[in-house]
PDB file of N, CA and C in Angstrom:
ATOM      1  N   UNK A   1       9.407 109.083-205.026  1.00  0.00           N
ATOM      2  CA  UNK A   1       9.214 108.535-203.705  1.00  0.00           C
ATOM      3  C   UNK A   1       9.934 109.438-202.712  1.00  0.00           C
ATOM      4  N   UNK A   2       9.364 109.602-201.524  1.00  0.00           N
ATOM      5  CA  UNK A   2      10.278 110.912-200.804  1.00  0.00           C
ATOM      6  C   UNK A   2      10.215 109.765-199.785  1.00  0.00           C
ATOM      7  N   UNK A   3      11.625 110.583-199.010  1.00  0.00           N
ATOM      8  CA  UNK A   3      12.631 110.054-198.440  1.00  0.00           C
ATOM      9  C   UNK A   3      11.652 109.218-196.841  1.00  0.00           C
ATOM     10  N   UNK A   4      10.455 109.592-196.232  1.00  0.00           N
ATOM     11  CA  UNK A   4      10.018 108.647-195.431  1.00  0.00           C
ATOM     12  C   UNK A   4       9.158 107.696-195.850  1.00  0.00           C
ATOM     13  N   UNK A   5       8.434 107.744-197.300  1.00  0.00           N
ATOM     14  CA  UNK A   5       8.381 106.411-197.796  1.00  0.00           C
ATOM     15  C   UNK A   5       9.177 105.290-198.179  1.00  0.00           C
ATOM     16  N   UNK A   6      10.362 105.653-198.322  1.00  0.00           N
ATOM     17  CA  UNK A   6      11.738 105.135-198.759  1.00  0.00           C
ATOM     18  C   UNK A   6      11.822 104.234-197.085  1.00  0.00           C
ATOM     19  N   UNK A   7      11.709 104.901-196.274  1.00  0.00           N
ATOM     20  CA  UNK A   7      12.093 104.232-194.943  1.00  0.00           C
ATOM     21  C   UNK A   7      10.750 103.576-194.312  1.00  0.00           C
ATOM     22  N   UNK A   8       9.780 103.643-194.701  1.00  0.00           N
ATOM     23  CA  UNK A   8       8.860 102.718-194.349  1.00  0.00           C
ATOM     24  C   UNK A   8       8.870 101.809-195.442  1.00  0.00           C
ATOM     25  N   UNK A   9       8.740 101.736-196.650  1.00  0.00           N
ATOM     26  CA  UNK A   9       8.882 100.692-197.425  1.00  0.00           C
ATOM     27  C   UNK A   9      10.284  99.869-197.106  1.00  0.00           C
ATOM     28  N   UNK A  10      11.162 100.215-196.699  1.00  0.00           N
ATOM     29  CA  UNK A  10      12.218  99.659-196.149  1.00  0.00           C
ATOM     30  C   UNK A  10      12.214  98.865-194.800  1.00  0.00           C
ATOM     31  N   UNK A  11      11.668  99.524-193.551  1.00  0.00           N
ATOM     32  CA  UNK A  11      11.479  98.414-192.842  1.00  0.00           C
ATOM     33  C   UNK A  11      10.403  97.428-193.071  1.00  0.00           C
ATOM     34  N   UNK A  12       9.245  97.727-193.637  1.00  0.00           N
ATOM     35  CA  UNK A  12       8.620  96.689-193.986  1.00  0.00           C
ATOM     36  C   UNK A  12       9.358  95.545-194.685  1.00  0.00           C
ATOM     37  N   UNK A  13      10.131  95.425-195.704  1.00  0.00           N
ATOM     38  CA  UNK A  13      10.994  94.853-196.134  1.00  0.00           C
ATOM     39  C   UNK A  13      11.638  93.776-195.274  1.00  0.00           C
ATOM     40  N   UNK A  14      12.542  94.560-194.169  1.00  0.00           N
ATOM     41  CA  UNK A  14      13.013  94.175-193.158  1.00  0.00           C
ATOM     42  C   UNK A  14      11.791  93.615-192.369  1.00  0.00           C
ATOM     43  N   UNK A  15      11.386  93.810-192.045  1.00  0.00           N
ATOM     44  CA  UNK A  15      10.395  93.173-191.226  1.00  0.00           C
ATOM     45  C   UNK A  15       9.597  91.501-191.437  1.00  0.00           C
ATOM     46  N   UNK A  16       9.171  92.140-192.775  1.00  0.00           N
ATOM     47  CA  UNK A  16       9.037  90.784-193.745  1.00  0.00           C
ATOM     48  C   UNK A  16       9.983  89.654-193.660  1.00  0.00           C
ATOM     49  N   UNK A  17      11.575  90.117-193.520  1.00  0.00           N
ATOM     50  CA  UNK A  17      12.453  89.239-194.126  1.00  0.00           C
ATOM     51  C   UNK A  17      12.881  88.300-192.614  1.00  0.00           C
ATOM     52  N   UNK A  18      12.815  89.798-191.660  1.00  0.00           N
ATOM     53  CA  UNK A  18      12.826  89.253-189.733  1.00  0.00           C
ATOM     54  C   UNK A  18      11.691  87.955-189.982  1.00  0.00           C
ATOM     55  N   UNK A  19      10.347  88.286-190.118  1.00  0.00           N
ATOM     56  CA  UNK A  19       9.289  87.490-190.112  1.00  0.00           C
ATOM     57  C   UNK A  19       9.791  86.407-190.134  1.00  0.00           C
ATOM     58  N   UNK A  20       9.872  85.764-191.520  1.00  0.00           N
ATOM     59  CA  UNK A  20      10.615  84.481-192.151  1.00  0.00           C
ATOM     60  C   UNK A  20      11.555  83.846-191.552  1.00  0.00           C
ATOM     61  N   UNK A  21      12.952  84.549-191.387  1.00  0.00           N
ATOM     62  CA  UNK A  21      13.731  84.050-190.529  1.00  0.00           C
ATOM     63  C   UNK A  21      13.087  83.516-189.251  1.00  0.00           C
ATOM     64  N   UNK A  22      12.769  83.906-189.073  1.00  0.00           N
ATOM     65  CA  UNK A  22      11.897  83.315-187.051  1.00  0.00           C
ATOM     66  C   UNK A  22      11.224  82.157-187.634  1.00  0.00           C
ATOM     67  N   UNK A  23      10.504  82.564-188.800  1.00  0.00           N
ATOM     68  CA  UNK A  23       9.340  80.718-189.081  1.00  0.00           C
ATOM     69  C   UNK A  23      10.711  80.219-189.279  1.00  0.00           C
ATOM     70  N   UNK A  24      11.688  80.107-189.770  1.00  0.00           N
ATOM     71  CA  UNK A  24      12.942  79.590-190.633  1.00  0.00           C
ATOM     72  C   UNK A  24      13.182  78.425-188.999  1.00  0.00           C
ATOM     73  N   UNK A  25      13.711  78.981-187.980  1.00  0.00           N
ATOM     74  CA  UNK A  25      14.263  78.858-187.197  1.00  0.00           C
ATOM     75  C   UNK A  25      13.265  77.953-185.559  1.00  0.00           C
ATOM     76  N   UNK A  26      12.359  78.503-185.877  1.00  0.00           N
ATOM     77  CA  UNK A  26      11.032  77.945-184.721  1.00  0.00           C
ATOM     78  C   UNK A  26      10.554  76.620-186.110  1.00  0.00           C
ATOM     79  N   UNK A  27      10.147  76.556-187.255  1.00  0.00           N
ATOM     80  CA  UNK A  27      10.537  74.988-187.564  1.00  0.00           C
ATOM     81  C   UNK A  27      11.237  74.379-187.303  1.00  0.00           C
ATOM     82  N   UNK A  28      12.723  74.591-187.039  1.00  0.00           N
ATOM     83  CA  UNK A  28      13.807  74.006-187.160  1.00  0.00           C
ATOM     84  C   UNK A  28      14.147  73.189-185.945  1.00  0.00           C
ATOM     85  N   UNK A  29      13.392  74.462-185.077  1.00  0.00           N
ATOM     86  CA  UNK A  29      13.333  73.827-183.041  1.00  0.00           C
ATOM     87  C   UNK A  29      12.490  73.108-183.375  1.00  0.00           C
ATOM     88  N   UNK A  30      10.941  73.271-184.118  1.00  0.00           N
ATOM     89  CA  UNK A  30      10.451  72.301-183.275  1.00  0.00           C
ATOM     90  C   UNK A  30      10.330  70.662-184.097  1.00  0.00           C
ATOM     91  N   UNK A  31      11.499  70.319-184.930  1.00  0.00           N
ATOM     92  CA  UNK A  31      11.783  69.359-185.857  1.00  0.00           C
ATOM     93  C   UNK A  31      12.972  68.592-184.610  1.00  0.00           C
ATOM     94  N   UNK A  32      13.385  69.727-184.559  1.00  0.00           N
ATOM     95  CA  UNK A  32      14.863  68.939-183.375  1.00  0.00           C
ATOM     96  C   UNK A  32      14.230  68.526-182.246  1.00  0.00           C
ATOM     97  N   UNK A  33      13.132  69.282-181.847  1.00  0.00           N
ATOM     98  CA  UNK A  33      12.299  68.722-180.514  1.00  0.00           C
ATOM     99  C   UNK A  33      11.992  67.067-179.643  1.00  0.00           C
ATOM    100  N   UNK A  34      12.021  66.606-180.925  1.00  0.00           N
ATOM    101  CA  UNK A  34      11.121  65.111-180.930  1.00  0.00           C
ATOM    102  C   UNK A  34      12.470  64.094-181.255  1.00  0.00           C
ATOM    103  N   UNK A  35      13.858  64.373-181.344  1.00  0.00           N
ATOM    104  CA  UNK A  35      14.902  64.134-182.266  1.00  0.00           C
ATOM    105  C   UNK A  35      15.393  62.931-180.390  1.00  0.00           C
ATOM    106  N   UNK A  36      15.479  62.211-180.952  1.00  0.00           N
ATOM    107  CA  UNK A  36      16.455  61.276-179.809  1.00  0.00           C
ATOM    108  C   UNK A  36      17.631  62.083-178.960  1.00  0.00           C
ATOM    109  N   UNK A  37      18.205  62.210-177.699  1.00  0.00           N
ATOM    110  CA  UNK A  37      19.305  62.726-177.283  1.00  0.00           C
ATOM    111  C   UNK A  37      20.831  62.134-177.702  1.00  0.00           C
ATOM    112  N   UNK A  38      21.097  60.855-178.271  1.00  0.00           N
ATOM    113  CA  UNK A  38      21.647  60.577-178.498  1.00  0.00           C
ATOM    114  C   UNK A  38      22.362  61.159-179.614  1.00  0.00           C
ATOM    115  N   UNK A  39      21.454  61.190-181.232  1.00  0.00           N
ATOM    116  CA  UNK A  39      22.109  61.815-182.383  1.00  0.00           C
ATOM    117  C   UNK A  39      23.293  62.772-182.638  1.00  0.00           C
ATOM    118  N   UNK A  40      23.250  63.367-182.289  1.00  0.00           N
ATOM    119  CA  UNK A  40      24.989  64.404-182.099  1.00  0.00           C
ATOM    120  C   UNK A  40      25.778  63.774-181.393  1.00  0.00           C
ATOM    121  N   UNK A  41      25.755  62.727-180.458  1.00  0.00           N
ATOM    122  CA  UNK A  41      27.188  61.882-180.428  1.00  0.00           C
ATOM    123  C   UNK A  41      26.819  60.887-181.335  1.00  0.00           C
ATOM    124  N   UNK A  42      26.106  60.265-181.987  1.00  0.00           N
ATOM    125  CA  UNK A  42      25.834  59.071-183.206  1.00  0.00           C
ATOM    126  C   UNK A  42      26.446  59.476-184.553  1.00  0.00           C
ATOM    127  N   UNK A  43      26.614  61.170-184.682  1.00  0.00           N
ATOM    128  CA  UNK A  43      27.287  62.242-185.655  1.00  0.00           C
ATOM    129  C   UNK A  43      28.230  61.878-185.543  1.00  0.00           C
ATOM    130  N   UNK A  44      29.134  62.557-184.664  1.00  0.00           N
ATOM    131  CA  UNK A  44      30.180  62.438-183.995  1.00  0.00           C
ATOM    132  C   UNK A  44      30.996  61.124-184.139  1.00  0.00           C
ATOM    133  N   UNK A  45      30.504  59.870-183.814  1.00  0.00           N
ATOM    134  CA  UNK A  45      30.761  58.893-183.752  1.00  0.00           C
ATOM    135  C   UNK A  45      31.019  57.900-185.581  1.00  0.00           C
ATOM    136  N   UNK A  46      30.353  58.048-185.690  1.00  0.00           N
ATOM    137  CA  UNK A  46      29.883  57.690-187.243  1.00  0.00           C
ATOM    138  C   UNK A  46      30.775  58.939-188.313  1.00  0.00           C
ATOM    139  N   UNK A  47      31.282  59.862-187.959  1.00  0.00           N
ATOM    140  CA  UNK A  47      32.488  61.153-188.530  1.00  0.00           C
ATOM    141  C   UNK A  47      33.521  60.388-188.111  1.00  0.00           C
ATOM    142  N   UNK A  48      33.919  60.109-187.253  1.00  0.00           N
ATOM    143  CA  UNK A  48      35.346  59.389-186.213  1.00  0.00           C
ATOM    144  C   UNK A  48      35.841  58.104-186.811  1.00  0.00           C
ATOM    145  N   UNK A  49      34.705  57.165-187.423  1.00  0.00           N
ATOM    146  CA  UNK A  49      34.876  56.050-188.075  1.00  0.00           C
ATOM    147  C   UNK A  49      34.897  55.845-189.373  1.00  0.00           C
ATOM    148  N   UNK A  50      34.172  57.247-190.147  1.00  0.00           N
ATOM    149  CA  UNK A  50      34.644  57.452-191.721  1.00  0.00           C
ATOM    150  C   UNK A  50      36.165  58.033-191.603  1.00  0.00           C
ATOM    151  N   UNK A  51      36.383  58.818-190.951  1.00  0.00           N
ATOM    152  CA  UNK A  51      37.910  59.587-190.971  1.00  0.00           C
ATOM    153  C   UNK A  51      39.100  58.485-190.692  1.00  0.00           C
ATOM    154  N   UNK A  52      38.916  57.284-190.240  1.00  0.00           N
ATOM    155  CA  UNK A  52      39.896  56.353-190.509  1.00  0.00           C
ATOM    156  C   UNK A  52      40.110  56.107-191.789  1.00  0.00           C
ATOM    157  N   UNK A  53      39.249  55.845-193.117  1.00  0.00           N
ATOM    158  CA  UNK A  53      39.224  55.564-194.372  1.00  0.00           C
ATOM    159  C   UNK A  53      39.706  56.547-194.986  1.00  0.00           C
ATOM    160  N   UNK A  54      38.940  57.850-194.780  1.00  0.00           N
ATOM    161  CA  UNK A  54      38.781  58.628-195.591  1.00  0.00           C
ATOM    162  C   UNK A  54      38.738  60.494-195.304  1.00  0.00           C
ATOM    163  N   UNK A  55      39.645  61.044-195.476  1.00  0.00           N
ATOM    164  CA  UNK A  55      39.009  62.611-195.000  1.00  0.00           C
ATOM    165  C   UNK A  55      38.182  63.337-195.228  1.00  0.00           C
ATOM    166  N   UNK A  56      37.272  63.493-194.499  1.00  0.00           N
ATOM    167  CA  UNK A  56      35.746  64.248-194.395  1.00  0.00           C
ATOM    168  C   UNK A  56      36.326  65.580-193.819  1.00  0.00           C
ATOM    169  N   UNK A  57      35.188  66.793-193.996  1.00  0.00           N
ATOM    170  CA  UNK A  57      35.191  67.580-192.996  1.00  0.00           C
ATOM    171  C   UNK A  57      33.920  66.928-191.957  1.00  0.00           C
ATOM    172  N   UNK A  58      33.708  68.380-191.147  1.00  0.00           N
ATOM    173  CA  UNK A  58      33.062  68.225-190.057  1.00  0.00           C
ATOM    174  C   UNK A  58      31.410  67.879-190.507  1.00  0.00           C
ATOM    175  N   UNK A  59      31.142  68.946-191.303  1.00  0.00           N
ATOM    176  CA  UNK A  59      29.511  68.304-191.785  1.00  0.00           C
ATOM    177  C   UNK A  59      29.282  68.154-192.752  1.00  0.00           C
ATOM    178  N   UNK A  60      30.317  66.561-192.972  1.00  0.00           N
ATOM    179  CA  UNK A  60      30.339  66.088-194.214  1.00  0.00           C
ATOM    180  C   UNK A  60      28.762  64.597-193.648  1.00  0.00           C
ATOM    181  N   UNK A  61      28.395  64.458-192.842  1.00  0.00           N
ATOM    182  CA  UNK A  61      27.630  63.771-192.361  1.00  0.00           C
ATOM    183  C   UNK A  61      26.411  64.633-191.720  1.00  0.00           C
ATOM    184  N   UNK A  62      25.811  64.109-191.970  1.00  0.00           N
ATOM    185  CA  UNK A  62      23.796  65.096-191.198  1.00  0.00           C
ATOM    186  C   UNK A  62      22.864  63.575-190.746  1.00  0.00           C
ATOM    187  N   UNK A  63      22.651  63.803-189.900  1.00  0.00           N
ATOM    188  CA  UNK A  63      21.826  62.232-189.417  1.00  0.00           C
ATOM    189  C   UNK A  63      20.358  63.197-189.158  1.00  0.00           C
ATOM    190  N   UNK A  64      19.634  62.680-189.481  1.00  0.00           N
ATOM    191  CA  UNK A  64      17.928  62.745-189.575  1.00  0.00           C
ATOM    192  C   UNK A  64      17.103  62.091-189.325  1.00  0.00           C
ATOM    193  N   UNK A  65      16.344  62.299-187.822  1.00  0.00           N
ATOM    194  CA  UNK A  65      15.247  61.641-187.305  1.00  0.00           C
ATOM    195  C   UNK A  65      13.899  62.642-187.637  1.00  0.00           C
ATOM    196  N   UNK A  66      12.915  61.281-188.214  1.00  0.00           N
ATOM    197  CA  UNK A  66      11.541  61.119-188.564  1.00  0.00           C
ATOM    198  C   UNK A  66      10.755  60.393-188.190  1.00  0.00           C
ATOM    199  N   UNK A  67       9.438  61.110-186.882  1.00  0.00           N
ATOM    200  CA  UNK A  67       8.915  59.726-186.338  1.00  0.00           C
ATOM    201  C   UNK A  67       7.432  60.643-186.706  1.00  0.00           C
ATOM    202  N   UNK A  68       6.726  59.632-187.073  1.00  0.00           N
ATOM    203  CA  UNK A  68       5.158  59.471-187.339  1.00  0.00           C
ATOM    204  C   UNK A  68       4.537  58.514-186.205  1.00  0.00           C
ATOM    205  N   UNK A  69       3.078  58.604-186.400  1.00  0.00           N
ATOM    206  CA  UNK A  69       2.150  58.104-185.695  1.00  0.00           C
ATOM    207  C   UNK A  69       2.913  56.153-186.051  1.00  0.00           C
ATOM    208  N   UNK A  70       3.418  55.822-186.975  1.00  0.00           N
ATOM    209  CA  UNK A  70       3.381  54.360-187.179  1.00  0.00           C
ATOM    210  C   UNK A  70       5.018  53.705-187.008  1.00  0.00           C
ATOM    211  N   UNK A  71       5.592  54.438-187.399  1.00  0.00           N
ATOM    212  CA  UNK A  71       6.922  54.507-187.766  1.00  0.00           C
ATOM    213  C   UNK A  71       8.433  55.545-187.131  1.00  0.00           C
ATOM    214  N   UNK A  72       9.368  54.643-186.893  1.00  0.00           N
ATOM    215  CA  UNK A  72      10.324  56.182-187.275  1.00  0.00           C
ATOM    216  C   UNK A  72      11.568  55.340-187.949  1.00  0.00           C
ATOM    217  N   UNK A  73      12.330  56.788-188.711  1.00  0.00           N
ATOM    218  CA  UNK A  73      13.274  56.911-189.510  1.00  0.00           C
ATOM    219  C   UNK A  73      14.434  57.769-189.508  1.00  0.00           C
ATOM    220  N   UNK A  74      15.425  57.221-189.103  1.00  0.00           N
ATOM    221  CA  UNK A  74      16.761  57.587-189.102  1.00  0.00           C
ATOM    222  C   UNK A  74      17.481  57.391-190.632  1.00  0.00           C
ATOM    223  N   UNK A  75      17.934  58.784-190.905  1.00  0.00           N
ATOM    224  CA  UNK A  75      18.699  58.918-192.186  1.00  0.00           C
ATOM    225  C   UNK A  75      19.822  59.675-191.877  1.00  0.00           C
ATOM    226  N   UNK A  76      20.609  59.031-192.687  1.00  0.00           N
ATOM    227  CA  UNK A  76      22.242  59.376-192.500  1.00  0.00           C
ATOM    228  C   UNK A  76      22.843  59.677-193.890  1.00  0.00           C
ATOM    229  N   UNK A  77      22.918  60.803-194.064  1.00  0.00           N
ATOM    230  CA  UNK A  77      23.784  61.610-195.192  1.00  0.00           C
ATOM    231  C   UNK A  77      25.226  61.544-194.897  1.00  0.00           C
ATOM    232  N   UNK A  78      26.000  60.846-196.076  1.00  0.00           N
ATOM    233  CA  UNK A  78      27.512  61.554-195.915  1.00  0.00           C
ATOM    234  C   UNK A  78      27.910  62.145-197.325  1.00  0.00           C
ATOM    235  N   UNK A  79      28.433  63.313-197.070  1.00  0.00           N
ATOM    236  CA  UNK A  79      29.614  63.830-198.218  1.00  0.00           C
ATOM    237  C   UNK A  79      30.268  63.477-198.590  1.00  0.00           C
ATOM    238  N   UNK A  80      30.815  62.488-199.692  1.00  0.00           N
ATOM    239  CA  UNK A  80      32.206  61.701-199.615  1.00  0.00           C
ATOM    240  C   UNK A  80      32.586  62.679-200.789  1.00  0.00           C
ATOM    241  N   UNK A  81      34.418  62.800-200.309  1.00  0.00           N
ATOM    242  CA  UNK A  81      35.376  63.781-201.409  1.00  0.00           C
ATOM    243  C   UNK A  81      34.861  63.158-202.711  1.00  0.00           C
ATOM    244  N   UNK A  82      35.398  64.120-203.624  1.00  0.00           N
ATOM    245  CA  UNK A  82      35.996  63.526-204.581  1.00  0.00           C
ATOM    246  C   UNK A  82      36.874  62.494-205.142  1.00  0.00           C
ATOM    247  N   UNK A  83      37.675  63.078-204.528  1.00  0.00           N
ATOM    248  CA  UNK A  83      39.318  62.167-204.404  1.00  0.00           C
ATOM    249  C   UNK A  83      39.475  62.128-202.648  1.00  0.00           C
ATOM    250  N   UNK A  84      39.282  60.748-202.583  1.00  0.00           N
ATOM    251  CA  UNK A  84      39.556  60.722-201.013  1.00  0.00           C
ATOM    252  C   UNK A  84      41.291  60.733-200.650  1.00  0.00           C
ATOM    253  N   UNK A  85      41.847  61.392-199.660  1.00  0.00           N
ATOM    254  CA  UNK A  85      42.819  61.771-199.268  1.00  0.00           C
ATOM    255  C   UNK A  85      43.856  60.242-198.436  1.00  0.00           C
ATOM    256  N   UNK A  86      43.031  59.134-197.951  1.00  0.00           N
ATOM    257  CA  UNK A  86      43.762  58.196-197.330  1.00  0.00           C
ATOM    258  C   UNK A  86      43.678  57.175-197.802  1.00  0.00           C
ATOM    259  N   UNK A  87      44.350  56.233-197.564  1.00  0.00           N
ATOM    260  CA  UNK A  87      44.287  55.286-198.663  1.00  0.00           C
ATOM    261  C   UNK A  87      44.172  55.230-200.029  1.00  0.00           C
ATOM    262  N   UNK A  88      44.824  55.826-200.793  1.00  0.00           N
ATOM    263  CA  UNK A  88      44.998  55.941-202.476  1.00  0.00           C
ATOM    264  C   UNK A  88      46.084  55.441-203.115  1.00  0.00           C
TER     265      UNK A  88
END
């Protein structure tokens, strides 16, 4: 392979991988798009009231809005330690 196929097979590579990242990221907007304004203080809020019990980090919680033509759905993930740190 000589050395300017080496560099076109290479940015193609790169290019490919740019590609993806952008779909990666323009899903991601347009999932958050439709998302209530509230949720990141409902995060926030709902982190503030596990950390009395228990020590979390910061995104030990992910809240997830899902709305369809019929329905919507709020889901709330938390991380809980292993060994929780307060109260033991």
């Amino acid at each position: 392979m000589s050395l300017l196929d080496y560099f076109k097979s290479s940015k193609a590579s790169s290019a490919s991988l740019a590609k993806e990242r952008l779909q990666i990221l323009v899903a991601h907007e347009r999932s958050s798009r439709n998302q209530p304004s509230y949720l990141p203080q409902l995060q926030q809020e709902l982190l503030e009231v596990i950390r009395k019990y228990i020590t979390v980090e910061q995104d030990a919680i992910s809240v997830n809005f899902e709305q369809n033509d019929t329905q919507e759905t709020l889901e709330l993930n938390i991380v809980l330690p292993d060994h929780p740190s307060k109260f033991s």
